[in-house]
C-alpha atoms as a PDB file:
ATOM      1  CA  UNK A   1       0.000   0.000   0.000  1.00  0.00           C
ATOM      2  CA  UNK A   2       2.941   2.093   0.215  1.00  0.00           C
ATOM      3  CA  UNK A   3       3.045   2.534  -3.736  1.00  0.00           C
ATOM      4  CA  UNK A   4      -0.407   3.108  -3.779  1.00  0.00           C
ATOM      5  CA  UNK A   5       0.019   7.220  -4.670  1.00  0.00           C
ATOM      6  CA  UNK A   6       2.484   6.541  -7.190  1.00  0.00           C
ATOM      7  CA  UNK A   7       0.381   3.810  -8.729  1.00  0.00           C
ATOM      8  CA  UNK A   8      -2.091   6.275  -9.126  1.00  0.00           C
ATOM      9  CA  UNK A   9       0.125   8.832 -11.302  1.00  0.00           C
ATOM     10  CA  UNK A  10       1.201   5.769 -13.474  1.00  0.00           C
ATOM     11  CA  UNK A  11      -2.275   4.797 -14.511  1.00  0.00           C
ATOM     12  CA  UNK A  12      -3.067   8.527 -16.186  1.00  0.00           C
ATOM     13  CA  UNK A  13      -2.114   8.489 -19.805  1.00  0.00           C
ATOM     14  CA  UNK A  14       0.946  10.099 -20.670  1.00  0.00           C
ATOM     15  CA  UNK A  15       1.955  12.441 -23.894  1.00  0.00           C
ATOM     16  CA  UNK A  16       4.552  14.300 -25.663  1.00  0.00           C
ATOM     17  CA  UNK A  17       8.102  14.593 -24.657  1.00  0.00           C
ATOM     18  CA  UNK A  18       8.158  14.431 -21.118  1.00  0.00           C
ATOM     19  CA  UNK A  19      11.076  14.348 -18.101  1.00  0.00           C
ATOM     20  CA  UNK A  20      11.440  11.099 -15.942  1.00  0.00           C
ATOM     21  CA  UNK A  21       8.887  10.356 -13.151  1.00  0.00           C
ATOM     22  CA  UNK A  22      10.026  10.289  -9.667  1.00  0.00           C
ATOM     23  CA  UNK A  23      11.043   7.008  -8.956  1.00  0.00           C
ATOM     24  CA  UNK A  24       9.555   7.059  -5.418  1.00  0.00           C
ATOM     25  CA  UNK A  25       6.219   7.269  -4.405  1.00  0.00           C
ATOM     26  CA  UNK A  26       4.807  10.442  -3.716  1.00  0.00           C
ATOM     27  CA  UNK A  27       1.520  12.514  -2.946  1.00  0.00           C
ATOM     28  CA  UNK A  28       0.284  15.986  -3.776  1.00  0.00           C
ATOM     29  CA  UNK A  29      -2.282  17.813  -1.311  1.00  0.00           C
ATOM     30  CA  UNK A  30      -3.170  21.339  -1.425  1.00  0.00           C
ATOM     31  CA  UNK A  31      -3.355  24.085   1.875  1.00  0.00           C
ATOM     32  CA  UNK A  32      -5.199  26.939   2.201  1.00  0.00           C
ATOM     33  CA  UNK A  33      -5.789  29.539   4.426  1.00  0.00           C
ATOM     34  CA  UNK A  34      -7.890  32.690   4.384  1.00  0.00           C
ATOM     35  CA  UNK A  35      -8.131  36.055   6.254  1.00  0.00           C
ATOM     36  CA  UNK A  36     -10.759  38.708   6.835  1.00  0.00           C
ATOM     37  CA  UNK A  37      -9.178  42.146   6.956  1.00  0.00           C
ATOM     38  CA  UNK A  38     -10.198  45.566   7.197  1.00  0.00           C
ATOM     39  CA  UNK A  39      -9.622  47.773   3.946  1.00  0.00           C
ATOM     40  CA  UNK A  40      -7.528  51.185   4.445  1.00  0.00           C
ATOM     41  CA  UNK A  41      -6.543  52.125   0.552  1.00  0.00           C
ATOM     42  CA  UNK A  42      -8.939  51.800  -2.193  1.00  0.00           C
ATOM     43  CA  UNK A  43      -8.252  52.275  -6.316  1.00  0.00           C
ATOM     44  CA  UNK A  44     -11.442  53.587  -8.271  1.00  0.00           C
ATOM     45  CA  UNK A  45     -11.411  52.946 -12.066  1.00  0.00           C
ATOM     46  CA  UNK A  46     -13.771  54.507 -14.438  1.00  0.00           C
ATOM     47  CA  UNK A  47     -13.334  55.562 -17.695  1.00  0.00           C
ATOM     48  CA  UNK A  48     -15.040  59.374 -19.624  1.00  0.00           C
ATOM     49  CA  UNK A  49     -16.630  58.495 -23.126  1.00  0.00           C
ATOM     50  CA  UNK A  50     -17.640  61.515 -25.191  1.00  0.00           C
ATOM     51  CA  UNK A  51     -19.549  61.451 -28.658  1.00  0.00           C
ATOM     52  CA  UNK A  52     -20.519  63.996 -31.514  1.00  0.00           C
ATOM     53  CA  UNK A  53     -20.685  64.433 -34.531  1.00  0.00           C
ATOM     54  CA  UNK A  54     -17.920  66.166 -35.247  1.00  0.00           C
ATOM     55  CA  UNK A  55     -14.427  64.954 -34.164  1.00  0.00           C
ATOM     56  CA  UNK A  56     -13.511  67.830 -32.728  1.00  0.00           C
ATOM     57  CA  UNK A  57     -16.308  68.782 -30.489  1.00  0.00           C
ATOM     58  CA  UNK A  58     -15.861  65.086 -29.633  1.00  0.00           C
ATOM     59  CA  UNK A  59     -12.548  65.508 -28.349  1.00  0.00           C
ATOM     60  CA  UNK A  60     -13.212  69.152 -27.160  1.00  0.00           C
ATOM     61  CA  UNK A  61     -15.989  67.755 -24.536  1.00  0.00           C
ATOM     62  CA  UNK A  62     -13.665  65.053 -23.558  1.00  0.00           C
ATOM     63  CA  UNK A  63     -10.958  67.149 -22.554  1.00  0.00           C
ATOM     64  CA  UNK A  64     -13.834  69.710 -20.645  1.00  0.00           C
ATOM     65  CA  UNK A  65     -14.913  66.591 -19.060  1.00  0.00           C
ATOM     66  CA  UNK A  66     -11.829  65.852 -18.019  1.00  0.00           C
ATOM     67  CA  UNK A  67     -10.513  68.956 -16.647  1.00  0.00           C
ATOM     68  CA  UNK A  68     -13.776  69.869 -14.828  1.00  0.00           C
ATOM     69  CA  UNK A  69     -13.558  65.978 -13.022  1.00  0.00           C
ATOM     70  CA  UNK A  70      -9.828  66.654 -11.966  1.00  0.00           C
ATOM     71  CA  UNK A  71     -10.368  69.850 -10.183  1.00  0.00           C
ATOM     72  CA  UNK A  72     -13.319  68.461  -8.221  1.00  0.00           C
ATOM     73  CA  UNK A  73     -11.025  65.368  -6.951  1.00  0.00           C
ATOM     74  CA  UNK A  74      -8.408  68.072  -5.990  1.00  0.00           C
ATOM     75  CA  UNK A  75     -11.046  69.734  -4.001  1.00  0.00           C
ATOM     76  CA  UNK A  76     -11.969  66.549  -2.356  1.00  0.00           C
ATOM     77  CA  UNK A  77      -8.253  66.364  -1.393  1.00  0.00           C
ATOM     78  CA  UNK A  78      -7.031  63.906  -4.631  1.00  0.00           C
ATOM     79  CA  UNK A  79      -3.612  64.865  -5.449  1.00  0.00           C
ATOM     80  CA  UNK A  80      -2.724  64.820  -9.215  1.00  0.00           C
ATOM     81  CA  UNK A  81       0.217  62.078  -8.716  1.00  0.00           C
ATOM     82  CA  UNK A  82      -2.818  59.176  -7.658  1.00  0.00           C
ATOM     83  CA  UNK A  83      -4.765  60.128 -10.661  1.00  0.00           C
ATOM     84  CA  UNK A  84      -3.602  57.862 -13.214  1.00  0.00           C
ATOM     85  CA  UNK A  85      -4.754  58.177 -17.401  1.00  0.00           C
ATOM     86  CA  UNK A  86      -4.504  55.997 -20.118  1.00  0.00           C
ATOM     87  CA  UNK A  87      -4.271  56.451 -23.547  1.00  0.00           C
ATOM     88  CA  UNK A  88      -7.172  57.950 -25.150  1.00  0.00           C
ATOM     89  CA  UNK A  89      -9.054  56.025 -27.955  1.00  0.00           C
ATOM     90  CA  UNK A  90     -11.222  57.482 -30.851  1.00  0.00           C
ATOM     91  CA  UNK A  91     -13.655  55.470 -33.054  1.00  0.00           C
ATOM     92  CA  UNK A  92     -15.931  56.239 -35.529  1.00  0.00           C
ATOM     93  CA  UNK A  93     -19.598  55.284 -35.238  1.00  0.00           C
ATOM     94  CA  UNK A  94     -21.274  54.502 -38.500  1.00  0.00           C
ATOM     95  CA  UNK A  95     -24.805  53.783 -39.336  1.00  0.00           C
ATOM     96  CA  UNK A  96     -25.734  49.864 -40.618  1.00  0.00           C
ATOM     97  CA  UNK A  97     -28.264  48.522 -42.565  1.00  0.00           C
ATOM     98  CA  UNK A  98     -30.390  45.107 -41.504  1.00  0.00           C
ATOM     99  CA  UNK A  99     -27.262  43.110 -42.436  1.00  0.00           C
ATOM    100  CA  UNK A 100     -24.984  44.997 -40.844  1.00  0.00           C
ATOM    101  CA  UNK A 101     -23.295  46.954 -43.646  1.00  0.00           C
ATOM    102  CA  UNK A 102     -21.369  49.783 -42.277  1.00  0.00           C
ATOM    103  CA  UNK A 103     -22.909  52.784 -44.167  1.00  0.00           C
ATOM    104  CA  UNK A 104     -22.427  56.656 -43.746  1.00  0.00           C
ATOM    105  CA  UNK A 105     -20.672  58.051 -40.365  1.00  0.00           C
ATOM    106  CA  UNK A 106     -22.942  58.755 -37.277  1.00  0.00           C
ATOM    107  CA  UNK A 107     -20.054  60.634 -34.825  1.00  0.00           C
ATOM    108  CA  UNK A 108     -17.462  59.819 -33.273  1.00  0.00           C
ATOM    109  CA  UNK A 109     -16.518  58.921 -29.599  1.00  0.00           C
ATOM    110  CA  UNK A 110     -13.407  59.439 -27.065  1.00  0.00           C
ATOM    111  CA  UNK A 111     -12.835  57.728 -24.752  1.00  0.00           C
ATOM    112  CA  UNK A 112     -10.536  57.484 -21.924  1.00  0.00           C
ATOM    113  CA  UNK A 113      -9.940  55.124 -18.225  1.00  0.00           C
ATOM    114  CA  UNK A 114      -8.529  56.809 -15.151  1.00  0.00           C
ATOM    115  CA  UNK A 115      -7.330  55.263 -11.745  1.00  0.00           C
ATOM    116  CA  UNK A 116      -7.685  57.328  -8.747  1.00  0.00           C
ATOM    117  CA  UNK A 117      -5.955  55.553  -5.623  1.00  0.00           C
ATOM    118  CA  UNK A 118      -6.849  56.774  -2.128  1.00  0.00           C
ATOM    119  CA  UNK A 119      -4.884  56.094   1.438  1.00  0.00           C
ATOM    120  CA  UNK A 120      -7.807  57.867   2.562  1.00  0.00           C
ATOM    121  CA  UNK A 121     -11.029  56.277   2.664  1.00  0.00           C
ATOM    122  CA  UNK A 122     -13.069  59.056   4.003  1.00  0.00           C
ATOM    123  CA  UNK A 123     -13.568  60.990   0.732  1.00  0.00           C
ATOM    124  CA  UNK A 124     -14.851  57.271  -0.933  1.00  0.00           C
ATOM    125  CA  UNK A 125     -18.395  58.423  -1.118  1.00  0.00           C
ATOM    126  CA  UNK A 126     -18.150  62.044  -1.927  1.00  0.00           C
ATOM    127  CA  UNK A 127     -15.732  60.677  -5.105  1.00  0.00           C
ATOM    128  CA  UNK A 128     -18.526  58.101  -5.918  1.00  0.00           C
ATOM    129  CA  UNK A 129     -20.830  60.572  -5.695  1.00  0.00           C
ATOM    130  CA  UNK A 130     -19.194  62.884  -8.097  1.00  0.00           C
ATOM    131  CA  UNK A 131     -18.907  60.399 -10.625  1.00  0.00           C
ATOM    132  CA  UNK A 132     -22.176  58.886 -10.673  1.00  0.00           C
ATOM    133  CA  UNK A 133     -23.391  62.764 -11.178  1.00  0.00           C
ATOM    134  CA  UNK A 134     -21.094  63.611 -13.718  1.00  0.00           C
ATOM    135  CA  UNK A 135     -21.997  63.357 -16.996  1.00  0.00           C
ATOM    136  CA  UNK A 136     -19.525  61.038 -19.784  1.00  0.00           C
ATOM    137  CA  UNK A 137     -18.442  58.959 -16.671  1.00  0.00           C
ATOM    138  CA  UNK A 138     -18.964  55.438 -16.940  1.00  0.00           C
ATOM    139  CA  UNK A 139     -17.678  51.429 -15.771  1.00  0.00           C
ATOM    140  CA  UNK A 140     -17.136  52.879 -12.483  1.00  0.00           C
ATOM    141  CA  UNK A 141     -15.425  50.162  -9.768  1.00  0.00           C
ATOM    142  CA  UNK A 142     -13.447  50.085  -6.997  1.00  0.00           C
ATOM    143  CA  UNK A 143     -11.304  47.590  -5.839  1.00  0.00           C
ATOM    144  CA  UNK A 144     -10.555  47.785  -2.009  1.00  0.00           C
ATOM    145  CA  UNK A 145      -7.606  46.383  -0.269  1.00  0.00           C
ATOM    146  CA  UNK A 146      -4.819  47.209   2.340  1.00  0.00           C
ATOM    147  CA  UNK A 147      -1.189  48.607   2.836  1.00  0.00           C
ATOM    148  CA  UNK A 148      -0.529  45.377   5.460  1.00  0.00           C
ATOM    149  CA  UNK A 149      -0.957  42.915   2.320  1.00  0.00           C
ATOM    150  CA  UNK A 150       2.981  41.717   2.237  1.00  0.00           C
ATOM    151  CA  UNK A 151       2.546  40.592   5.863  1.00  0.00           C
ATOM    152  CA  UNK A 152      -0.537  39.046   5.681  1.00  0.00           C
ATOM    153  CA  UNK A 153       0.011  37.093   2.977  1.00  0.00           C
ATOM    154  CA  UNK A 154       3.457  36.034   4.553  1.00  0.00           C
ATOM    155  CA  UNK A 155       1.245  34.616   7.179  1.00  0.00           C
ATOM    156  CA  UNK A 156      -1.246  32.924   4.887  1.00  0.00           C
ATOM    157  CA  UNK A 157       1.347  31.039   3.488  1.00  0.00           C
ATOM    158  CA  UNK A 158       2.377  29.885   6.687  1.00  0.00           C
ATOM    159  CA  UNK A 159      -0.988  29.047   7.497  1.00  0.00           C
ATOM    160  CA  UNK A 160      -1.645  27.369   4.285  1.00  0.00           C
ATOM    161  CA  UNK A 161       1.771  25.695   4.461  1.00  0.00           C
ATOM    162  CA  UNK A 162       0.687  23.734   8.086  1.00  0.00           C
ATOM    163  CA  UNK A 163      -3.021  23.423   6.351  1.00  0.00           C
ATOM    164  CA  UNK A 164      -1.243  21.357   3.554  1.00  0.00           C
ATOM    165  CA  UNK A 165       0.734  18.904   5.955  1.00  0.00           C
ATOM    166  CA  UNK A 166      -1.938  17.936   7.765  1.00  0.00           C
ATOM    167  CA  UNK A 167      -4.081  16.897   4.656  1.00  0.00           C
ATOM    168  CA  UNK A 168      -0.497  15.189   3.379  1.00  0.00           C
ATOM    169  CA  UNK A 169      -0.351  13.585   7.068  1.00  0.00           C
ATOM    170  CA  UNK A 170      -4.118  12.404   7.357  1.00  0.00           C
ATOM    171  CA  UNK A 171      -4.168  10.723   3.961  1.00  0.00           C
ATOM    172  CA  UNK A 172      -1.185   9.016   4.378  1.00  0.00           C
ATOM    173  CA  UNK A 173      -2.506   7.958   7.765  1.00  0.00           C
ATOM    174  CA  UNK A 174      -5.412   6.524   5.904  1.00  0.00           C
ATOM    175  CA  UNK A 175      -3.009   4.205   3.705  1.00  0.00           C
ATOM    176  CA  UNK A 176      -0.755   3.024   6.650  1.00  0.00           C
ATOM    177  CA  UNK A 177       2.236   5.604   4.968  1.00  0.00           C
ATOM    178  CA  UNK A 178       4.159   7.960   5.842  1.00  0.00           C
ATOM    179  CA  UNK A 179       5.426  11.141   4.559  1.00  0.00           C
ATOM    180  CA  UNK A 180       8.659  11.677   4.395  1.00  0.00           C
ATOM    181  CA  UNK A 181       9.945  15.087   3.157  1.00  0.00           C
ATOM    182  CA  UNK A 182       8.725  17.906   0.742  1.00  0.00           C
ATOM    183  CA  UNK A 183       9.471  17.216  -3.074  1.00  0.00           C
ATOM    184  CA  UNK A 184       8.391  19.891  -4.353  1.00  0.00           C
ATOM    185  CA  UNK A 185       5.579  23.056  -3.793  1.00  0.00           C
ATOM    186  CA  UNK A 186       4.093  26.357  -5.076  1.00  0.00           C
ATOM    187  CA  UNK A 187       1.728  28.936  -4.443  1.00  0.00           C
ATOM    188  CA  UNK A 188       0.917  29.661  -8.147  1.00  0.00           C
ATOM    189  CA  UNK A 189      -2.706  27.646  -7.692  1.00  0.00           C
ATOM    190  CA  UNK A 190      -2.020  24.583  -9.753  1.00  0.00           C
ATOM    191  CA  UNK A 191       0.388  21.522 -10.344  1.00  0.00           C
ATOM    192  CA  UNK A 192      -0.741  21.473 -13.994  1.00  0.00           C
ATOM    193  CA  UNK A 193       2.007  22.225 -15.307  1.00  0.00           C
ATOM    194  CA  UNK A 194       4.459  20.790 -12.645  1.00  0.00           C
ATOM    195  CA  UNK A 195       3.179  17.274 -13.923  1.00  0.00           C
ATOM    196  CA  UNK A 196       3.091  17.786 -17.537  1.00  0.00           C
ATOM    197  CA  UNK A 197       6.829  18.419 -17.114  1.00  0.00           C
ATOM    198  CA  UNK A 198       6.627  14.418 -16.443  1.00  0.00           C
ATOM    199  CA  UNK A 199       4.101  13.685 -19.084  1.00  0.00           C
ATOM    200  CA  UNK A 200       1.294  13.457 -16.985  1.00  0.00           C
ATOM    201  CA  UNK A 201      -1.785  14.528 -18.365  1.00  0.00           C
ATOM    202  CA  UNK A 202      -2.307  17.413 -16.736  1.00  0.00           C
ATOM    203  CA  UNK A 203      -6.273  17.904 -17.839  1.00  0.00           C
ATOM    204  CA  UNK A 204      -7.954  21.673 -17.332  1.00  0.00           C
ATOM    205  CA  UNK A 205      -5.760  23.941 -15.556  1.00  0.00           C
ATOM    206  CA  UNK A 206      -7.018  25.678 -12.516  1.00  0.00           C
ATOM    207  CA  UNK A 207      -5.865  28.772 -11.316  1.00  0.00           C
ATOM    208  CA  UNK A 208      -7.133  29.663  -7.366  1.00  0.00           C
ATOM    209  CA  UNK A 209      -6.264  33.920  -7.349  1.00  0.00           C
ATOM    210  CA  UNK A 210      -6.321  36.115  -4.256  1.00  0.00           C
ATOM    211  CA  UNK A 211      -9.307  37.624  -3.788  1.00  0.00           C
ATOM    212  CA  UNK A 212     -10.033  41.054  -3.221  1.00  0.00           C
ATOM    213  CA  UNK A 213     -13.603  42.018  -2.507  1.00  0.00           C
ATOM    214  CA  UNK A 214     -15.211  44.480  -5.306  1.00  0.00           C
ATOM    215  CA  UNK A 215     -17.932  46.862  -4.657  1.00  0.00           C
ATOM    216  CA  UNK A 216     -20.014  48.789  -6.818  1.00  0.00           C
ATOM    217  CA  UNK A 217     -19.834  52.130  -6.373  1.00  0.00           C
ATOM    218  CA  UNK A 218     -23.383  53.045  -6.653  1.00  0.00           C
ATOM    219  CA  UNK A 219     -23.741  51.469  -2.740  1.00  0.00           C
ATOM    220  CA  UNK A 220     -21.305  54.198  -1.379  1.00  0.00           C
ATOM    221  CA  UNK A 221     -20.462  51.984   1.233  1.00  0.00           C
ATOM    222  CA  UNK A 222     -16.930  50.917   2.271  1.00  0.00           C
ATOM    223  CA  UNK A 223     -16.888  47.076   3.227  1.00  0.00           C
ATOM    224  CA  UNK A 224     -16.600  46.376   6.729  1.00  0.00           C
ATOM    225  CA  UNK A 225     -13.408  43.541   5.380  1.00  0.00           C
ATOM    226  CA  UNK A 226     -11.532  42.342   2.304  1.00  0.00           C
ATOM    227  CA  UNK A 227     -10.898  38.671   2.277  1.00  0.00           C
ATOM    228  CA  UNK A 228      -7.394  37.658   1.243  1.00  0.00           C
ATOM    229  CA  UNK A 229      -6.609  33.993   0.478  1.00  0.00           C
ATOM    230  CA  UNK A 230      -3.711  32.180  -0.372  1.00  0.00           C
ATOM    231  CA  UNK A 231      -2.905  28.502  -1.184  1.00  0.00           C
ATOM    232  CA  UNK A 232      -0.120  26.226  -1.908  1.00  0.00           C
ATOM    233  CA  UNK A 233       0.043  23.184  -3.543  1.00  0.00           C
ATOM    234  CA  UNK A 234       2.832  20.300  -1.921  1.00  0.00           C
ATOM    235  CA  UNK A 235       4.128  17.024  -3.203  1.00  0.00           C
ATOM    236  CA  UNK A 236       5.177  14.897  -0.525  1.00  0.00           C
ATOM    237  CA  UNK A 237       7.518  11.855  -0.466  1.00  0.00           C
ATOM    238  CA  UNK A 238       6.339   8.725   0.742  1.00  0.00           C
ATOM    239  CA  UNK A 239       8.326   6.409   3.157  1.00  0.00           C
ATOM    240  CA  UNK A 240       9.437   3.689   1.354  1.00  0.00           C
END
């Protein structure tokens, strides 16, 4: 029963050009570990789309748009360096017919996205507020999270690290094994790859991201926590 994991990885088909298998048998668990935190920086993305029917008065009320929406987040205490701008992006509209034929020109629109970060969460609604009322503004989100991420998710790992030898130590437990020492192990959500290095089939990949909790602006409410989660994925070697 000790070669039971590794009989397992031998039975899945194998493909392509692949590295040798460990000669030893081994298992593969999975920790996780997850953490409710309270949010103190925010970043608020939204972009301004203008039309008319002339290019220039297209571009002309983008730019008025634009300047009129900066000076109110400097008066709600937004300094210019956490305003960021992308580049701006002009298409024409055109009229179509039933089958979609592009005929003559309609207008044209401008259109732009902006960041604003804020360390200061105070000013969240009043910002919100301006940019639900101000006209051109539109896909408006925020994404919340905090300035203590680093150590937190040091911790998580930690946590997830323990979470994944106890799973390792449980099943192996459960087939009279033991484990033996750490093969190999990540924290990029998947071993997909790992084993199609061996010619394992890996099947769908899976990717498990962090999570950071997004709220629509039109609630004007700050979440009470963020939850920030964090796995890592082990192989184990089996006593022989």
């Amino acid at each position: 029963m000790k070669f039971f994991g590794l009989i397992i990885f031998f039975c899945i088909s194998c493909y392509g050009t692949a590295a040798t298998i460990p000669d030893f048998p081994f298992v593969t668990v999975t920790g996780e570990s997850t953490s409710k935190v309270k949010p103190n920086i925010v970043n608020i993305e939204f972009s301004i789309l203008t039309f008319d029917k002339e290019s220039n008065k297209a571009n002309q009320l983008h730019q008025q748009t634009v300047g009129r929406l900066v000076e109110e987040l400097k008066i709600l205490g937004v300094i210019p360096e956490d305003i960021s701008s992308f580049e701006v992006n002009k298409r024409t509209t055109r009229d179509r017919d039933d089958r979609y034929n592009e005929l003559s020109i309609l207008g044209y629109e401008v259109s732009q996205s902006f960041n604003v970060h804020l360390n200061n969460l105070s000013v969240y609604s009043e910002i919100t507020k301006l940019l639900l009322n101000t006209n051109n503004v539109e896909n408006i989100n925020s994404e919340f999270d905090t300035t203590k991420r680093q150590s937190i998710e040091a911790q998580l790992i930690k946590k997830a690290g323990q979470n994944a030898k106890e799973k390792a130590q449980q099943m192996a437990l459960g087939l009279d094994v033991k484990i033996d020492s750490v093969f190999a192990f990540n924290d990029t959500g998947s071993f997909s790859s790992f084993f199609a290095t061996f010619g394992l089939n890996s099947g769908r990949i899976r990717f498990v991201a962090e999570q950071r909790r997004r709220v629509p602006p039109s609630t004007l409410f700050i979440p009470q926590f963020i939850e920030i989660s964090k796995s890592i994925n082990v192989v184990y070697r089996l006593e022989n």
